[in-house]
Each structure stands twice: as C-alpha cells, then as structure tokens.
Protein backbone atom coordinates (compact mmCIF):
# COMPACT_ATOMS: atom_id res chain seq x y z
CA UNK A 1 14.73 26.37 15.61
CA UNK A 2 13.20 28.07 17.93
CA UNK A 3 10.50 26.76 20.52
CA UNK A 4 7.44 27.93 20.60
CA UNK A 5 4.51 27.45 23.21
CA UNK A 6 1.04 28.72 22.63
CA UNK A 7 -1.78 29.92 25.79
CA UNK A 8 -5.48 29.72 25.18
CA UNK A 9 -7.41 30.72 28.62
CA UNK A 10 -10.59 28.91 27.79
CA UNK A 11 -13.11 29.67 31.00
CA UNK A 12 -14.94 32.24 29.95
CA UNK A 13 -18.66 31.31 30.92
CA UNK A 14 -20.11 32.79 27.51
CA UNK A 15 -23.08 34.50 29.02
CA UNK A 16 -23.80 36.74 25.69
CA UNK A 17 -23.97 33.79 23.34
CA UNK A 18 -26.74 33.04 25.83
CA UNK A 19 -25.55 29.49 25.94
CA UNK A 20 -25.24 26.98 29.19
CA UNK A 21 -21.86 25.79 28.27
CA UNK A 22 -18.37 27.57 28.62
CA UNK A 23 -18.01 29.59 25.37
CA UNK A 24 -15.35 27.83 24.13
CA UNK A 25 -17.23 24.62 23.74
CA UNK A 26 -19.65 26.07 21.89
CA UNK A 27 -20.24 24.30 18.73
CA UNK A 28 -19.24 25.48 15.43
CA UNK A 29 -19.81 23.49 12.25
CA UNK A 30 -19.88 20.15 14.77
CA UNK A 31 -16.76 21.19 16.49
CA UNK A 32 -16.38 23.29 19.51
CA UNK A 33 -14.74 26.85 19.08
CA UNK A 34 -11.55 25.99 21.08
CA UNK A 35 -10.99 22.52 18.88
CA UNK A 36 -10.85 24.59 15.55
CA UNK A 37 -8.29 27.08 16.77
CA UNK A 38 -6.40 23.39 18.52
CA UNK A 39 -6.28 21.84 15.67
CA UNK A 40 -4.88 24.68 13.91
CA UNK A 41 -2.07 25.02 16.44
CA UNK A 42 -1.34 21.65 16.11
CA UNK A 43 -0.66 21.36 12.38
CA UNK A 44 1.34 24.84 12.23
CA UNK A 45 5.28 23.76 11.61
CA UNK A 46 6.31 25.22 14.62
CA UNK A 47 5.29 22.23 16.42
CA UNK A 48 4.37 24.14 19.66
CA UNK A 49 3.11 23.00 22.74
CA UNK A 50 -0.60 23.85 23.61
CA UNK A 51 -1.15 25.04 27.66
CA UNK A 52 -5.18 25.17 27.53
CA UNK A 53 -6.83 26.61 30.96
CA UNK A 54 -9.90 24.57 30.96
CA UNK A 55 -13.28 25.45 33.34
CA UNK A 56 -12.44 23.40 36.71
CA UNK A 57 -15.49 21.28 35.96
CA UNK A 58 -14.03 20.03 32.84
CA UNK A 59 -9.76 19.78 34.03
CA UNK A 60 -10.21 16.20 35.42
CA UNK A 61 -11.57 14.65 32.58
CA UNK A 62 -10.92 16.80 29.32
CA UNK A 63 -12.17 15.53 26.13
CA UNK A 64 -10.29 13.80 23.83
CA UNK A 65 -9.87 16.22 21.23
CA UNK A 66 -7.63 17.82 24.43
CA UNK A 67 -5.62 14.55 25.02
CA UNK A 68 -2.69 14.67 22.90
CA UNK A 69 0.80 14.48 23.61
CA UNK A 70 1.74 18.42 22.77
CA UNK A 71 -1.15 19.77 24.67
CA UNK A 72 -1.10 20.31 28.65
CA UNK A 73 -4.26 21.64 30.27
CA UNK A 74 -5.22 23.00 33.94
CA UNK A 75 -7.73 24.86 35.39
CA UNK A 76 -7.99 28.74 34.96
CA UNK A 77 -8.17 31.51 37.27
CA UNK A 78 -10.77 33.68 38.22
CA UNK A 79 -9.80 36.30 35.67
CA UNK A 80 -8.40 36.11 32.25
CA UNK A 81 -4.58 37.45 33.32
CA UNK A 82 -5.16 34.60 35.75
CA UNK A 83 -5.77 32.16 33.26
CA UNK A 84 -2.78 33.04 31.32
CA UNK A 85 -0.31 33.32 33.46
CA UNK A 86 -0.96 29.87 35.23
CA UNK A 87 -0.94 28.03 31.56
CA UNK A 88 2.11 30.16 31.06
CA UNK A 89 3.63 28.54 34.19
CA UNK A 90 2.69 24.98 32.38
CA UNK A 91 4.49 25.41 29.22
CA UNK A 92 8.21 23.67 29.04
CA UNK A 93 10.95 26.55 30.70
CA UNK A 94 12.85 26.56 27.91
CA UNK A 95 10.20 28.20 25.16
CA UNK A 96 11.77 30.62 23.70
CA UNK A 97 8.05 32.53 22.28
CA UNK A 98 4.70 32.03 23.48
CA UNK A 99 1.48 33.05 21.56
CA UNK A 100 -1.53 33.84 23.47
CA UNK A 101 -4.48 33.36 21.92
CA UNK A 102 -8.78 33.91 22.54
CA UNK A 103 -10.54 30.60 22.25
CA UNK A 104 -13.17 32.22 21.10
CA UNK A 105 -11.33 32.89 17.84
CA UNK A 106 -11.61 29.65 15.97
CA UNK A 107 -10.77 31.05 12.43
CA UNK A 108 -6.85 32.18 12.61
CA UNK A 109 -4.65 30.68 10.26
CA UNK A 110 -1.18 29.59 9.64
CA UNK A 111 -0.38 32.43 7.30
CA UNK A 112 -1.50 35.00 10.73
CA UNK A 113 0.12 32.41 13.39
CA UNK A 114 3.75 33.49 10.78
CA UNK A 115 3.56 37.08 10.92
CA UNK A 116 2.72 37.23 14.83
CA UNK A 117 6.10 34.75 14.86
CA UNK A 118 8.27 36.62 12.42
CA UNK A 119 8.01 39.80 13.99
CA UNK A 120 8.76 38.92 17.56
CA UNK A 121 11.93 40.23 18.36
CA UNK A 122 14.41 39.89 21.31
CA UNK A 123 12.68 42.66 23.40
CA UNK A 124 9.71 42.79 21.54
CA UNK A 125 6.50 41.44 21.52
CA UNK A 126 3.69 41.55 18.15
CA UNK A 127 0.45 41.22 17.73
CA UNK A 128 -2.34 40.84 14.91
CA UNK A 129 -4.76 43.85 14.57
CA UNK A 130 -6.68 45.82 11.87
CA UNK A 131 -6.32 49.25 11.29
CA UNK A 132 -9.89 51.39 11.99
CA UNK A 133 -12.11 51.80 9.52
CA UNK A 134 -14.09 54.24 11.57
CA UNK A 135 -13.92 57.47 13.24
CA UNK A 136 -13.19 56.61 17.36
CA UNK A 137 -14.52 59.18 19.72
CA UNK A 138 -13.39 59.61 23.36
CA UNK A 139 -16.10 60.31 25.74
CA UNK A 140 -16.44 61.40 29.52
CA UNK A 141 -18.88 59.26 31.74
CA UNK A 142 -21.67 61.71 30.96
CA UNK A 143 -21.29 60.95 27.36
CA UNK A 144 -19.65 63.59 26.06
CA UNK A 145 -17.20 63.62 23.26
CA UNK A 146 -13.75 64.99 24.37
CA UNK A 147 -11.24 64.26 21.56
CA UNK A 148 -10.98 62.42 18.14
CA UNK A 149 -7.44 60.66 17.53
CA UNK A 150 -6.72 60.33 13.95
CA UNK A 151 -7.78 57.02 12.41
CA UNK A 152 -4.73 56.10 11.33
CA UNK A 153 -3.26 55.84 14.36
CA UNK A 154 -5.70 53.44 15.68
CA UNK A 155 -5.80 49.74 15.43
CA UNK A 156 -8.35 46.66 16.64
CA UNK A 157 -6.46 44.21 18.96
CA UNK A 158 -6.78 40.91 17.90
CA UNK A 159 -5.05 37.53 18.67
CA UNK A 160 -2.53 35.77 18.70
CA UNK A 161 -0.06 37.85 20.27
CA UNK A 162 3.57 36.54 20.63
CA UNK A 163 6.08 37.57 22.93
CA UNK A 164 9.48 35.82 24.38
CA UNK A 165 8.19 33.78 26.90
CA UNK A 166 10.75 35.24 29.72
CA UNK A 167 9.43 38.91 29.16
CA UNK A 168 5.56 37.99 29.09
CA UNK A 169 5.72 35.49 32.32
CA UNK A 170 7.44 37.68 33.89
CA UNK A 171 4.72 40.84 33.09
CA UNK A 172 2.23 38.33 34.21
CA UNK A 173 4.15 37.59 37.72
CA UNK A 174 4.71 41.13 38.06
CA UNK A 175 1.23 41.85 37.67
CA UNK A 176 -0.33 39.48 40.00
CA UNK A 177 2.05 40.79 43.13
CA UNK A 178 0.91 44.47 42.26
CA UNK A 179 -2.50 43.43 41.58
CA UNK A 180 -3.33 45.06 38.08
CA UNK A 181 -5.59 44.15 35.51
CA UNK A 182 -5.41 44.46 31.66
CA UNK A 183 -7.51 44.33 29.09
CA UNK A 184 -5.00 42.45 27.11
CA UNK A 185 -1.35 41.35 26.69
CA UNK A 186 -0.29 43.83 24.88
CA UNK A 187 -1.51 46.42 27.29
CA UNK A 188 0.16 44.23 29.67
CA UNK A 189 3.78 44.24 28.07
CA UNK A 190 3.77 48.09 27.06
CA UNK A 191 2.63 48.94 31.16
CA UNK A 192 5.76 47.25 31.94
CA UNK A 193 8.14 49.01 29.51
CA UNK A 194 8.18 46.66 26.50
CA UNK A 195 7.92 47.33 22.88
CA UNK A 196 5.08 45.12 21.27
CA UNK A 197 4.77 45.63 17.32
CA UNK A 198 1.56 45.33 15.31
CA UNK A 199 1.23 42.85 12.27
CA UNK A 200 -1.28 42.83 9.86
CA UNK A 201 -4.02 41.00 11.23
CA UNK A 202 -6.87 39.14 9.38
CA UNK A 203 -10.61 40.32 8.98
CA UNK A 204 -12.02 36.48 9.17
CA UNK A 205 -10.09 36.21 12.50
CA UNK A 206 -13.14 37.04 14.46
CA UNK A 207 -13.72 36.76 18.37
CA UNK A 208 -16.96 35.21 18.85
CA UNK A 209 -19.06 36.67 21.26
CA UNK A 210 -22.62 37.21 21.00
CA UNK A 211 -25.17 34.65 18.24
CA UNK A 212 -24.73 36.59 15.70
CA UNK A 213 -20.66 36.29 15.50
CA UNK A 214 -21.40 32.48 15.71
CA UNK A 215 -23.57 32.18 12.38
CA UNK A 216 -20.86 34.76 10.37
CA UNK A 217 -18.01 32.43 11.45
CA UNK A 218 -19.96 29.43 10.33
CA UNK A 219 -20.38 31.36 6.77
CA UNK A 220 -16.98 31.85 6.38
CA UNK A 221 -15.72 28.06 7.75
CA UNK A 222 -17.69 27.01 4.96
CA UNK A 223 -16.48 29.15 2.39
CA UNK A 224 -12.74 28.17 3.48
C-alpha cells in the first residue's frame, strides 16, 4: 500500500471574509474550516499523514483538534508555494503521493480524496476541477476582449491535487532557487515539464472566500 501524505498551507490572513482571525479558523457549523477538511483526512483509509502550516502565532501552541499523532504542523511562509513546500519538507521521506489541499475547502470528501489518488500516476500528477459552464473571455489590461477558447477545453482548478511526492518537492525546491510564483500546483508541475491529469471534481467542494461562500457551505454541511 502505498503512503500517502497530505499539505494544507493554512496562513492565509482571510481579509475578504472580513474576519480578525486566520481564515482557516473561521468557524463553520462550530468547527473551524481547517478542522472539517482534518477530520476528513483523518478518517480516509489511506491513513495519511497531515503536514498543516499553521500562522506563526498559533505553531507553539496549536489546538487540540491539531494534536494527534498523524498530524505534524509548522509555521508557513510568506507566500502560499512557501507554505507548501516547507510542510512538504515535514512529511515522512518515504511518501510515495502527497495531496495538497486549500484549508479553506472544508467540504471535500472521501469519494473526491479517491479519484485525485487513483489517477496519480508514476510521472503524473491529478487534480479535481469542473468543467466551465460559462463562456471565458481573454482580455488586454485596457479591457478589451482578445480571444474566446472553447468551453470545453476549460476547467476550474480545485483541490486536492496529488502528485508523487519526489516530483512535486522537487518543483517546489526548484522553484524557490529560481524564484517563481504560481498560482497553483498544477501550474507548478506542468512549468516544470510534468503531466498533471484532471479528475472529476465536486460542485460542493467550495473554496471559501468571501461571507457569502461561508453561509452556502453551512447550507450544504447541513444537508450532508
């Protein structure tokens, strides 16, 4: 069986949901957003081991939700690549796949976590997305539309996104010396040559970011 590790970068200050906390301890349905998407980790049969980059206020004392024995946690970097990369670096060496996943997605499930899993091959990474339901315009900086790619083609990043750990880390490192940035991992892996594969992602699997993503996610928690 293969080992798996999972990466949440959980710094990000949240400044949209107009909150004083770090997003990812904002509270959903009496639990913050990062403990839903924990807990889910935790009880998926792969058994992985959680590497959780915390705010540095919060790395010295983490609550206890955080304090089990498959979770390590350390403080982020000043960017998100920076927060992955050093809880990459705090996962066991010998994981063989690593999903990386947005704390502010508290709503994935086990059923997602398997697909992103299933298709990760040797030199290939995979990620959940949904295909576009809307036309997507390219525009200059003065507005202006200057092509249309067909729909089909396009799909909406989500998380998690699983690659073999070897090939990500070593993106990351690679990255860091050259000093790029990416919006994602996936971006990340296909600047540096790999193939990533997209998997059917899930509409529910939201990425909470301004109030009213909080009270939809609520909605559909309760529904569950």
């Amino acid at each position: 069986m293969k080992r798996v590790g999972v990466v949440i970068p959980a710094g990000g200050a949240g400044k949209r949901l107009e909150r004083t906390i770090p997003k990812a301890f904002v509270p959903l349905l009496g639990k913050p957003l990062l403990q839903h998407a924990v807990e889910t980790f935790l009880t998926h049969a792969s058994a992985p081991t959680i590497s959780v980059a915390l705010p540095a206020e919060l790395v010295a004392d983490p609550p206890e939700w955080l304090q089990h024995e498959r979770i390590v946690s350390g403080e982020g970097g000043a960017e998100r690549m920076d927060s992955v990369r050093l809880a990459l670096a705090r996962l066991p060496q010998d994981t063989d796949i690593v999903l990386i996943h947005d704390a502010a997605r508290p709503l994935l499930t086990h059923a997602l976590i398997d697909r992103c899993l299933d298709a990760v091959g040797v030199d290939t990474g995979a990620i959940a997305a949904l295909p576009s339901s809307d036309t997507i315009h390219l525009v200059d900086k003065h507005g202006i539309i200057q092509s249309t790619p067909a729909r089909e083609s396009l799909w909406r990043a989500q998380t998690p996104q699983a690659f073999p750990y070897a090939m990500i880390t070593n993106a990351h490192q690679r990255a860091a010396a050259e000093g790029r940035q990416f919006t994602d991992d996936a971006a990340l892996a296909v600047f540096y040559g790999w193939n990533v594969r997209v998997v059917q992602g899930e509409a529910a699997n939201l990425k909470v970011t301004v109030a009213s993503d909080l009270l939809i996610a609520e909605r559909l928690l309760l529904e569950r």
